[in-house]
C-alpha atoms as a PDB file:
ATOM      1  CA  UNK A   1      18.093   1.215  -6.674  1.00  0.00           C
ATOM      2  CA  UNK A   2      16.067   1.920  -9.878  1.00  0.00           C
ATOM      3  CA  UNK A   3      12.596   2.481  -9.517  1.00  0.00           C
ATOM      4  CA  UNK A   4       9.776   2.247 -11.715  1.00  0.00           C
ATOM      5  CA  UNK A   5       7.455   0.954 -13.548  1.00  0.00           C
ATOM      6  CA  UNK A   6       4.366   2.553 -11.285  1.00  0.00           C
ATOM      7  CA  UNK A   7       1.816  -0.374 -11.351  1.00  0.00           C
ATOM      8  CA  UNK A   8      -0.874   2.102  -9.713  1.00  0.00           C
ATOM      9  CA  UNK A   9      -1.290   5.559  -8.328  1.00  0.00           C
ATOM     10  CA  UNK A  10      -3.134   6.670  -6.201  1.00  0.00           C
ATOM     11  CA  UNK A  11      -5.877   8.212  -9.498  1.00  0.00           C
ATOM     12  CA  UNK A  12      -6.426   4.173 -10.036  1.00  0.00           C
ATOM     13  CA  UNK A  13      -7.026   2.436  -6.878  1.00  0.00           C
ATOM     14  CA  UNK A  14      -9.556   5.701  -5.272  1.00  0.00           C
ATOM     15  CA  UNK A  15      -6.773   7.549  -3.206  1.00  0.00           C
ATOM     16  CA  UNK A  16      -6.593   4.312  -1.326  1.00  0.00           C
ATOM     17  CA  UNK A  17      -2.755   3.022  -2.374  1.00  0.00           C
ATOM     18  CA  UNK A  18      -0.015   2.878  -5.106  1.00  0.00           C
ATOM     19  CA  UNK A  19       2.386   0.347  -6.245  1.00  0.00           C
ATOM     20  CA  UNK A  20       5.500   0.716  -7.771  1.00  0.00           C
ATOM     21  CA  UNK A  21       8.220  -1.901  -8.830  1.00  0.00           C
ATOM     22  CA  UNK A  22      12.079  -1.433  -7.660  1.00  0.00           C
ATOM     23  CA  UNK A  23      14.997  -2.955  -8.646  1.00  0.00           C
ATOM     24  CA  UNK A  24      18.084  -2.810  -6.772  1.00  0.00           C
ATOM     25  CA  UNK A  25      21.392  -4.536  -7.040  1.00  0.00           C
ATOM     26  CA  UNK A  26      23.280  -6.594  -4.305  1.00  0.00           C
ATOM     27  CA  UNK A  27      25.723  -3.838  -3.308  1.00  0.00           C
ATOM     28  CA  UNK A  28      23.536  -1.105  -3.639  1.00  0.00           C
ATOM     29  CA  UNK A  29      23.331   1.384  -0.472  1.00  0.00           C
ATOM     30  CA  UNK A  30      20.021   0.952   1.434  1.00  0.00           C
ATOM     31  CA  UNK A  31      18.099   3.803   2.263  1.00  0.00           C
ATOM     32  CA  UNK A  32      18.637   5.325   5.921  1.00  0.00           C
ATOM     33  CA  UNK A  33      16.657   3.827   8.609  1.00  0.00           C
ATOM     34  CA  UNK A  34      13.388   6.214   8.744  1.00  0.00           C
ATOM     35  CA  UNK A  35       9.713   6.022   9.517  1.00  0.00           C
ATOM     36  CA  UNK A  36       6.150   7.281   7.950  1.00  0.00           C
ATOM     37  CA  UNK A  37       4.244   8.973  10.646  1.00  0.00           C
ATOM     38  CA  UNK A  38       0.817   7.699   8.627  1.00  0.00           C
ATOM     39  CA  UNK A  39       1.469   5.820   5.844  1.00  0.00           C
ATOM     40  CA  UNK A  40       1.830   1.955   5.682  1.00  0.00           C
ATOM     41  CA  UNK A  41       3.832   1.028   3.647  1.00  0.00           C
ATOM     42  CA  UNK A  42       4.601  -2.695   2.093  1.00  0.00           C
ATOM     43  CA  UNK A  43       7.161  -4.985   0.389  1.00  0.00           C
ATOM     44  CA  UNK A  44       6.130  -7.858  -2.013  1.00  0.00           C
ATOM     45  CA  UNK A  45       9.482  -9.570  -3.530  1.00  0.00           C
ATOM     46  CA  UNK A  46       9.717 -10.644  -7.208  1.00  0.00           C
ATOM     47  CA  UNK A  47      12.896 -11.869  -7.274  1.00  0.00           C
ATOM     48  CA  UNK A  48      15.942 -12.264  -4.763  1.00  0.00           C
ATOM     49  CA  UNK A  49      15.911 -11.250  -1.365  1.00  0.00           C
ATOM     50  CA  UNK A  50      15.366  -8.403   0.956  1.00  0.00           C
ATOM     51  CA  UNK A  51      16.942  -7.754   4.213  1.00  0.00           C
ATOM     52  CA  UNK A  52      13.747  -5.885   5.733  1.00  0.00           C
ATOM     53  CA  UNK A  53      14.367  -4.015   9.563  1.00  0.00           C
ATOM     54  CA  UNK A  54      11.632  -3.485  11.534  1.00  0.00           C
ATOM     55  CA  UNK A  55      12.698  -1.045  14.773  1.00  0.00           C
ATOM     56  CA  UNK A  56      15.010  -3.683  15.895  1.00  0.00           C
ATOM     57  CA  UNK A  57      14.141  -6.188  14.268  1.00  0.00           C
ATOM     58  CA  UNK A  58      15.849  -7.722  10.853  1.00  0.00           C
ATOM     59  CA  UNK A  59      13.265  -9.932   8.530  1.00  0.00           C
ATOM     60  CA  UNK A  60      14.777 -11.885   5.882  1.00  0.00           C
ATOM     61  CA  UNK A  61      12.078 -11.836   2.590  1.00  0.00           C
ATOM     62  CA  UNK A  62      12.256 -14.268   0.297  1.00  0.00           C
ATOM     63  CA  UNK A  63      11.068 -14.157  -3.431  1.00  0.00           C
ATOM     64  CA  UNK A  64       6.896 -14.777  -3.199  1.00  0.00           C
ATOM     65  CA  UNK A  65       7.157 -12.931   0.882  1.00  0.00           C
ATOM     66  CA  UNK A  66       5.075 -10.151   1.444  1.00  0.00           C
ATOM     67  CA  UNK A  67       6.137  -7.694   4.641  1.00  0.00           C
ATOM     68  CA  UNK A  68       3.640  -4.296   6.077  1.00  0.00           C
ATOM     69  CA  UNK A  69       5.515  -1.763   7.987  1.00  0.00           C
ATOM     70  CA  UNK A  70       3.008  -0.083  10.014  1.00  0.00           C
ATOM     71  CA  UNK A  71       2.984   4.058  10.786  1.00  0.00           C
ATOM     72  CA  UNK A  72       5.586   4.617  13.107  1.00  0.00           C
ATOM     73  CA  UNK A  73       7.820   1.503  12.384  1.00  0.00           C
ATOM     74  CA  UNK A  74      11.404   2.501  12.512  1.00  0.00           C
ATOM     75  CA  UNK A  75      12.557   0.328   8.976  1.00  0.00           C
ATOM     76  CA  UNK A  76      15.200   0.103   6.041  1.00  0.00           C
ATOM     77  CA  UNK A  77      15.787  -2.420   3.575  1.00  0.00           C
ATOM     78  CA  UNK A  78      18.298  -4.240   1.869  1.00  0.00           C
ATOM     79  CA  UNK A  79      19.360  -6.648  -0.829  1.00  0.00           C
ATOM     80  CA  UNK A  80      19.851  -9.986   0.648  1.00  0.00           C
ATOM     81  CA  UNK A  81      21.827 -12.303  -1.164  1.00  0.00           C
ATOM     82  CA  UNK A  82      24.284 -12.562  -4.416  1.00  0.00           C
ATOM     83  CA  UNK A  83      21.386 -11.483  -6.559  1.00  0.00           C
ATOM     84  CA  UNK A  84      19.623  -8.605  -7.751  1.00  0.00           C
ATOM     85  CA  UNK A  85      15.778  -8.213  -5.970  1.00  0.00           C
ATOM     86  CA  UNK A  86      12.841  -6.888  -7.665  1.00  0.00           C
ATOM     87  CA  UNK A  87      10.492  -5.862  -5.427  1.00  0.00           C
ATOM     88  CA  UNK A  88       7.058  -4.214  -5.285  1.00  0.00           C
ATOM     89  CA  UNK A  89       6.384  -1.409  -1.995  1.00  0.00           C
ATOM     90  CA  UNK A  90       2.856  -0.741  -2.314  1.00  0.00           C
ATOM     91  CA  UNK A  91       2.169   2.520   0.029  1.00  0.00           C
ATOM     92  CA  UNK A  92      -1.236   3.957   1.656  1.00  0.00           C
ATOM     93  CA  UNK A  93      -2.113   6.638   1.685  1.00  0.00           C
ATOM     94  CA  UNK A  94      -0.617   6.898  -2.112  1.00  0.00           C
ATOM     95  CA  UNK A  95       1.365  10.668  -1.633  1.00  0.00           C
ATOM     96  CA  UNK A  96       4.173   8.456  -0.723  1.00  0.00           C
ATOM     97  CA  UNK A  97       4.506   7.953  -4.266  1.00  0.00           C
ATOM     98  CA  UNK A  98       5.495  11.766  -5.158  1.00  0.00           C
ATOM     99  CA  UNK A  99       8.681  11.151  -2.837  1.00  0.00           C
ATOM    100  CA  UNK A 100       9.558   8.248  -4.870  1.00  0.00           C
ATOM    101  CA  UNK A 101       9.624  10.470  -8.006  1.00  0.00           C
ATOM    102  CA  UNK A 102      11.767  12.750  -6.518  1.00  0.00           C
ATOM    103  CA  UNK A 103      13.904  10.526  -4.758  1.00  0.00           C
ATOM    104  CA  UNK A 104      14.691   8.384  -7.580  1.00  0.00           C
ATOM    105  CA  UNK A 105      13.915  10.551 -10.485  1.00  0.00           C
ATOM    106  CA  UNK A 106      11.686   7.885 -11.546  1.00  0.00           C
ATOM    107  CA  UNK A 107      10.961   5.930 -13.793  1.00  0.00           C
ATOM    108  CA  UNK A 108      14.672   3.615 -14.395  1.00  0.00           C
ATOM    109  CA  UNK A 109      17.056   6.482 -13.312  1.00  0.00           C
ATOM    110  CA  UNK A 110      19.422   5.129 -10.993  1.00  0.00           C
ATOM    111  CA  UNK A 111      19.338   7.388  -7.312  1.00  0.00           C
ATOM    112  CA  UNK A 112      20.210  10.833  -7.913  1.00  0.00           C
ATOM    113  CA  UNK A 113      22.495  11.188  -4.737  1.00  0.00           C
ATOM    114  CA  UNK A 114      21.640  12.368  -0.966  1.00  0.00           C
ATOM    115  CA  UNK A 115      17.963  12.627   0.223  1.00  0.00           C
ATOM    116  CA  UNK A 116      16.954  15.796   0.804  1.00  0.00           C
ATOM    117  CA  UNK A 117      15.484  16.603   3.700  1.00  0.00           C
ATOM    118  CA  UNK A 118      12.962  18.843   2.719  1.00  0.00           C
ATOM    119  CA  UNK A 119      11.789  16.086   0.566  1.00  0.00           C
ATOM    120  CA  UNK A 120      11.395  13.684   3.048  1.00  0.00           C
ATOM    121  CA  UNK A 121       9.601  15.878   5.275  1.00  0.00           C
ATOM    122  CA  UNK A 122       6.675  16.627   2.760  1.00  0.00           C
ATOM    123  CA  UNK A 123       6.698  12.492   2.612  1.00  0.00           C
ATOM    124  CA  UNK A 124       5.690  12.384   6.171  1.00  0.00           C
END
């Protein structure tokens, strides 16, 4: 997955959310299945498809679908499809957006390896 370009952070929308735009290949590896303890955080797709799962449940979103996981909300995501997706996650509150940074060594580096735990932790 290849993140970037950051549409908004959290300086331009009054602490209140950020966007960023992914891109991510059809056999790339999703990220583990995880949850936010208080940030929402949401998927609009560009282009392609995204298998989105919710807890136990798997959503299939189609270019122009828009998907919130709530606080709590046991998810991963995946590319759906033959094709590439491009994708927007808009996140609130916005510090979600220093894990993608680090995560993905933003902005258009592919994923840097493992997650690090102490990482993902300060993204609570």
């Amino acid at each position: 997955m290849t993140g970037g370009p950051i549409k908004a952070t959290g300086a331009d929308t009054a602490g209140v959310y950020a966007v960023v735009e992914f891109s991510a290949p059809p056999d790339d590896i999703p990220p583990p299945r995880h949850l936010h303890r208080r940030t929402t955080e949401s998927f609009y797709v560009i282009e392609g498809a995204l298998s989105i799962t919710l807890d136990d449940r798997e959503v299939r979103a189609d270019a122009g679908c828009f998907v919130t996981v709530a606080p709590g909300v046991v998810h991963t995501f995946a590319v759906c499809g033959p094709v590439p997706a491009r994708f927007l996650v808009i996140v609130s509150p916005p510090e979600l957006l220093g894990f993608f940074e680090q995560m993905l060594d933003m902005p258009g580096r592919e994923h840097p390896g493992p997650y690090d735990i102490e990482i993902v932790e300060d993204a609570r």
